[in-house]
PDB file of N, CA and C in Angstrom:
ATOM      1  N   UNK A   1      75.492  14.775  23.955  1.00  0.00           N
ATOM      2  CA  UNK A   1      75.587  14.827  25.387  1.00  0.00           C
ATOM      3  C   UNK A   1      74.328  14.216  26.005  1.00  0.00           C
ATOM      4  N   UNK A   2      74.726  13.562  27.563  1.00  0.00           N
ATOM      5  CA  UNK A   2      73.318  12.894  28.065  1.00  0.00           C
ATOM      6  C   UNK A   2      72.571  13.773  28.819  1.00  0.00           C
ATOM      7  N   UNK A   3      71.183  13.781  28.832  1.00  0.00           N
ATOM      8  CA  UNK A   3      70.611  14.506  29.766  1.00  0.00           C
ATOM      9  C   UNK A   3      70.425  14.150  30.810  1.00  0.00           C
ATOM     10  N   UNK A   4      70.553  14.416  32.201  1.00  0.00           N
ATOM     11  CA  UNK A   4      70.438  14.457  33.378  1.00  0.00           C
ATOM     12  C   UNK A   4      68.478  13.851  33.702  1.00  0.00           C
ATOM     13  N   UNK A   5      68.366  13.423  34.348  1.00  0.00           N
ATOM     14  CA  UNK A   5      66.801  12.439  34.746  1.00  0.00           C
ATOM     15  C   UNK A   5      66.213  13.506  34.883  1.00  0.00           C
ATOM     16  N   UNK A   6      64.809  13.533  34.272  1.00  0.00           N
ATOM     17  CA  UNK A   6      63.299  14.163  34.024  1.00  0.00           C
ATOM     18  C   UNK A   6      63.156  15.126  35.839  1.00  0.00           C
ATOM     19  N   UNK A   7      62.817  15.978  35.473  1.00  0.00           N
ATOM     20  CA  UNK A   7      62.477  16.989  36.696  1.00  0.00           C
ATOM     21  C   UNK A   7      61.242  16.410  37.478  1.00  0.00           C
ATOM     22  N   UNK A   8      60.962  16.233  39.052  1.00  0.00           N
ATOM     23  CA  UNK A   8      59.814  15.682  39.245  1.00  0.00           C
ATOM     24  C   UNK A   8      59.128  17.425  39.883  1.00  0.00           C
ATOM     25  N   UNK A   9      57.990  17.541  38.765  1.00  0.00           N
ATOM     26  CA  UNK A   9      57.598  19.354  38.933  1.00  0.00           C
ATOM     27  C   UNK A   9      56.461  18.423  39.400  1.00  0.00           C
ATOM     28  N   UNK A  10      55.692  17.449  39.535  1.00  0.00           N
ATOM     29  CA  UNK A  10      54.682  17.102  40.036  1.00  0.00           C
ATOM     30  C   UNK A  10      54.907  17.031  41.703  1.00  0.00           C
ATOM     31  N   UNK A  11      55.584  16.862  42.570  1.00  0.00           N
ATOM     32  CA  UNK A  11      56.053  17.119  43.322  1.00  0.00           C
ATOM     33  C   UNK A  11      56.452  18.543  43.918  1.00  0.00           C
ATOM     34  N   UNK A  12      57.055  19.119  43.008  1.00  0.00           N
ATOM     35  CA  UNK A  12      57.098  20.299  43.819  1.00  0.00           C
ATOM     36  C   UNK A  12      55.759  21.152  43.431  1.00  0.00           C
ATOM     37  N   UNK A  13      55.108  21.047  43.118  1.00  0.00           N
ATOM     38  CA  UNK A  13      53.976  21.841  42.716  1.00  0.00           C
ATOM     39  C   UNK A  13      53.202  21.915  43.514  1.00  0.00           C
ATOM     40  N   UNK A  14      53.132  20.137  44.768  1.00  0.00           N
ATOM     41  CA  UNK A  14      51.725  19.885  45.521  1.00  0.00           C
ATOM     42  C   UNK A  14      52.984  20.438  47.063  1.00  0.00           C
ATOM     43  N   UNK A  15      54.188  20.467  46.910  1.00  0.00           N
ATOM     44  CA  UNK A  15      55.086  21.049  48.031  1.00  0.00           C
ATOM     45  C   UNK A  15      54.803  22.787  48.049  1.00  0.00           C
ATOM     46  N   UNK A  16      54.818  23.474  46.586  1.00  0.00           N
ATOM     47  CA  UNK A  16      54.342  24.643  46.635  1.00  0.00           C
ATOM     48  C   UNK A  16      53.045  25.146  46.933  1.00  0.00           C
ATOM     49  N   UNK A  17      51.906  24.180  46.993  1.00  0.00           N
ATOM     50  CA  UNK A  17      50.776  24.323  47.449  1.00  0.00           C
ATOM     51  C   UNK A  17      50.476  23.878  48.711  1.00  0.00           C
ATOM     52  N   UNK A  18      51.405  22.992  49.349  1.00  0.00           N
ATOM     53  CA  UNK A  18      51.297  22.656  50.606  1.00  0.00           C
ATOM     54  C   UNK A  18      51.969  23.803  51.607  1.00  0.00           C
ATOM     55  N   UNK A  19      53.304  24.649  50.957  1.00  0.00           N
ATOM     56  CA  UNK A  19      53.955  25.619  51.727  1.00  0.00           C
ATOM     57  C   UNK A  19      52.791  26.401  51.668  1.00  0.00           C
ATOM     58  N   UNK A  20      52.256  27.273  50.807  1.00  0.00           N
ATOM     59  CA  UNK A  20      51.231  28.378  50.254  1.00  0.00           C
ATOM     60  C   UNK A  20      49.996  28.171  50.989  1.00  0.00           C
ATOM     61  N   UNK A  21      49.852  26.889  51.688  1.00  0.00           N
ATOM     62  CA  UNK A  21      48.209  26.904  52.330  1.00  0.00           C
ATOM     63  C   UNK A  21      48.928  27.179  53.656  1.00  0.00           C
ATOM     64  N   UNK A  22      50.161  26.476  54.206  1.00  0.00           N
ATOM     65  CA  UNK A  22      50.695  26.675  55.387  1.00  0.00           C
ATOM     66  C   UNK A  22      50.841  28.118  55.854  1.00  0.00           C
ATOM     67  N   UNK A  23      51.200  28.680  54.638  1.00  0.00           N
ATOM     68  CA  UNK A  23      51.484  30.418  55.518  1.00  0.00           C
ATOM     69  C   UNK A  23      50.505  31.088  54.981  1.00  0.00           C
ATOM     70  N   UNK A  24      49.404  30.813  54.390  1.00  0.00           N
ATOM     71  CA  UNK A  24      47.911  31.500  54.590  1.00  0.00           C
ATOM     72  C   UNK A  24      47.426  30.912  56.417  1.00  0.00           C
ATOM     73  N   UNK A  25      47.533  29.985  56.374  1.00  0.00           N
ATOM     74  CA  UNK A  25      47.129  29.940  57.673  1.00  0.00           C
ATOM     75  C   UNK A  25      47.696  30.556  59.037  1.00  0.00           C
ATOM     76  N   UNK A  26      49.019  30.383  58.874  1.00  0.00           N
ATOM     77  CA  UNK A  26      49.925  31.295  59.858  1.00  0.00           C
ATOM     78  C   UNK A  26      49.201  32.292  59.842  1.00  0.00           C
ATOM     79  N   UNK A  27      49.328  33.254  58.468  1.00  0.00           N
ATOM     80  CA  UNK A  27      48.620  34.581  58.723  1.00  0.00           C
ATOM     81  C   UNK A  27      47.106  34.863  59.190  1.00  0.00           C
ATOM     82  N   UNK A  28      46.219  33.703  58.473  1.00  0.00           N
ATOM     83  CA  UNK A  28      44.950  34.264  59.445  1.00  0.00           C
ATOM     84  C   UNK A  28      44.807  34.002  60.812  1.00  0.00           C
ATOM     85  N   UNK A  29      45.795  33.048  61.290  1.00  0.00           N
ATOM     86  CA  UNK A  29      45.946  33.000  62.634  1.00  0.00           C
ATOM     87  C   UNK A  29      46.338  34.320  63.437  1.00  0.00           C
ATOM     88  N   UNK A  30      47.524  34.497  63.019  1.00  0.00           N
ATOM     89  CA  UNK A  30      47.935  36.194  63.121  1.00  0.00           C
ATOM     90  C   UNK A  30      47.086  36.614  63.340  1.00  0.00           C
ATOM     91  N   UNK A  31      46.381  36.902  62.137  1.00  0.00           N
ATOM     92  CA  UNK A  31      45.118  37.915  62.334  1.00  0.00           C
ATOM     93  C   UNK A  31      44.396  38.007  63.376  1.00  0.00           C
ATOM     94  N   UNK A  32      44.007  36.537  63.165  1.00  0.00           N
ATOM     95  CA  UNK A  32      42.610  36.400  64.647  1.00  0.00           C
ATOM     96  C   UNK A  32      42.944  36.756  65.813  1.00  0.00           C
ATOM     97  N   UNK A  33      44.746  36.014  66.008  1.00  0.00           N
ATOM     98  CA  UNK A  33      45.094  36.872  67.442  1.00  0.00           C
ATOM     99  C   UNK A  33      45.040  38.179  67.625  1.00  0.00           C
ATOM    100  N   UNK A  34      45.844  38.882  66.657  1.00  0.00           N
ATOM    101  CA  UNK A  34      45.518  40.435  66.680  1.00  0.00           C
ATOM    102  C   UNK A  34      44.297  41.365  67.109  1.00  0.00           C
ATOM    103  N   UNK A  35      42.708  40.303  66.668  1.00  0.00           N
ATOM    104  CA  UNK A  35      41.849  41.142  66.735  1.00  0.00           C
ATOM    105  C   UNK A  35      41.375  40.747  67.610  1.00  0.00           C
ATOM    106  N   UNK A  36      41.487  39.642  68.577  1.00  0.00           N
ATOM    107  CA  UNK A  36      41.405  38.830  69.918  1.00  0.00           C
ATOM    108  C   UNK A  36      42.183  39.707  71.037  1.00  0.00           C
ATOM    109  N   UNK A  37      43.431  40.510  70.769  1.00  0.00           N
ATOM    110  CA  UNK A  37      43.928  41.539  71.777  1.00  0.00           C
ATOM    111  C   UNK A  37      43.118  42.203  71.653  1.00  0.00           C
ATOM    112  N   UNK A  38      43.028  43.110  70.294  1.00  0.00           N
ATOM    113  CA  UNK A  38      42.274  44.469  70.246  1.00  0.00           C
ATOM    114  C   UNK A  38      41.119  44.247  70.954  1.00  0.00           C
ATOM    115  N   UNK A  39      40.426  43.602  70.363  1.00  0.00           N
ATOM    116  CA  UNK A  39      39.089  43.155  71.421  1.00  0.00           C
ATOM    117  C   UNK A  39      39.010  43.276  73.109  1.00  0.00           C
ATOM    118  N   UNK A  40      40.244  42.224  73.433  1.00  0.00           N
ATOM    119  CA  UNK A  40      40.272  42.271  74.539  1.00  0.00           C
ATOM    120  C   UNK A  40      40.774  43.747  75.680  1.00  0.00           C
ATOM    121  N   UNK A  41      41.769  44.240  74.598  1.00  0.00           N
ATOM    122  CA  UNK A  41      42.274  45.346  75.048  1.00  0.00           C
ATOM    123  C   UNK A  41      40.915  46.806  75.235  1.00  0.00           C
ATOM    124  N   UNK A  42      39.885  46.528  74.218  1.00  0.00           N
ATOM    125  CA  UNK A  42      39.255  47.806  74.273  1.00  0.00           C
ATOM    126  C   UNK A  42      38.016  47.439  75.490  1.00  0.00           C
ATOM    127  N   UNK A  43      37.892  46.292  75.694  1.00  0.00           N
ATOM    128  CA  UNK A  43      36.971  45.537  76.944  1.00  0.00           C
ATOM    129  C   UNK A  43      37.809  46.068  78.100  1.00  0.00           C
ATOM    130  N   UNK A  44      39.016  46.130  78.695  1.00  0.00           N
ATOM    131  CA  UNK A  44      39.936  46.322  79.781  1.00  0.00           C
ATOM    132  C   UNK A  44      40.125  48.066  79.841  1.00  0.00           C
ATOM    133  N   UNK A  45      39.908  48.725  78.729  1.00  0.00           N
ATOM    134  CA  UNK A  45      39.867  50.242  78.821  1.00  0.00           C
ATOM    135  C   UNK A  45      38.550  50.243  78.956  1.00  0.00           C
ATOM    136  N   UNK A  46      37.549  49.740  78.519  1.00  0.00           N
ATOM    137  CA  UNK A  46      36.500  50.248  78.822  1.00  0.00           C
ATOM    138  C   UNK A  46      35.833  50.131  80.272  1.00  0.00           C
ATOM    139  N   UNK A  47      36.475  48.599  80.510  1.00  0.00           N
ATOM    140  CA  UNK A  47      36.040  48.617  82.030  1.00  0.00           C
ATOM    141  C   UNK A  47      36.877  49.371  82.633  1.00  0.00           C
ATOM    142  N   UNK A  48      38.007  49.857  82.326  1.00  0.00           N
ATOM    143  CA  UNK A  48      38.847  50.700  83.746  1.00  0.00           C
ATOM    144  C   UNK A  48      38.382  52.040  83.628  1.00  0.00           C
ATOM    145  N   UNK A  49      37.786  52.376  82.789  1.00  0.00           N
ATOM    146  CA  UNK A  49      37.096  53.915  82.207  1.00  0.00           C
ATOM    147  C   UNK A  49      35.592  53.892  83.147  1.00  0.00           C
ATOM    148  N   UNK A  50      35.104  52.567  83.274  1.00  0.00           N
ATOM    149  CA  UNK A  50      34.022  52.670  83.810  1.00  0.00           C
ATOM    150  C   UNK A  50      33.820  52.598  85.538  1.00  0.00           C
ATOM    151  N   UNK A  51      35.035  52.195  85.913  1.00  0.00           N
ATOM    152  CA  UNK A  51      35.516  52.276  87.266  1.00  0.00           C
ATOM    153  C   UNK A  51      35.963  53.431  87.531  1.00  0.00           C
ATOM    154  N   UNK A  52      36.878  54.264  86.895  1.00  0.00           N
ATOM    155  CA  UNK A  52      37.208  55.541  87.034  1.00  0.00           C
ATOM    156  C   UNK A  52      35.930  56.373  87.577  1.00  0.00           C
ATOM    157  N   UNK A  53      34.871  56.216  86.006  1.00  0.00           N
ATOM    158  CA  UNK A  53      33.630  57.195  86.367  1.00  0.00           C
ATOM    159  C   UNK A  53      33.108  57.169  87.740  1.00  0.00           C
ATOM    160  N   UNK A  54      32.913  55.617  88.457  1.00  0.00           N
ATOM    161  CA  UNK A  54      32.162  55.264  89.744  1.00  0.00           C
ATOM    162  C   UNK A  54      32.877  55.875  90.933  1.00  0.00           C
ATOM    163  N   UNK A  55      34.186  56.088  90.643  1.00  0.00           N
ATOM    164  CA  UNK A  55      35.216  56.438  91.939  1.00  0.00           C
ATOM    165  C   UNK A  55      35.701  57.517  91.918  1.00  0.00           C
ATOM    166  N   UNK A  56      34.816  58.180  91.079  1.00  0.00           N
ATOM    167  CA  UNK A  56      34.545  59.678  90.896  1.00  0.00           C
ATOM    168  C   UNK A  56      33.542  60.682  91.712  1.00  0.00           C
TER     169      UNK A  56
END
């Protein structure tokens, strides 16, 4: 029986390393936004906490 043409794994290997860097980056992006709210979010309680105290 004939065999079917040679697998090109050199190709998918630099496609599996090209997907694999792509969604590391997604995620530290994620990240950074995440800690870019938190950040921002604990700056906006802290200033409305500090307005509270004054209008007290």
């Amino acid at each position: 029986m004939a065999k079917g043409p040679e697998k090109n794994t050199k190709n998918k290997a630099l496609h599996t390393k090209l997907l694999n860097r792509k969604k590391a980056k997604l995620q530290e992006e994620k990240k950074e936004k995440s800690l870019r709210l938190k950040a921002l979010v604990a700056k906006m309680n802290q200033q409305k906490n500090a307005n509270d105290s004054d209008s007290k």
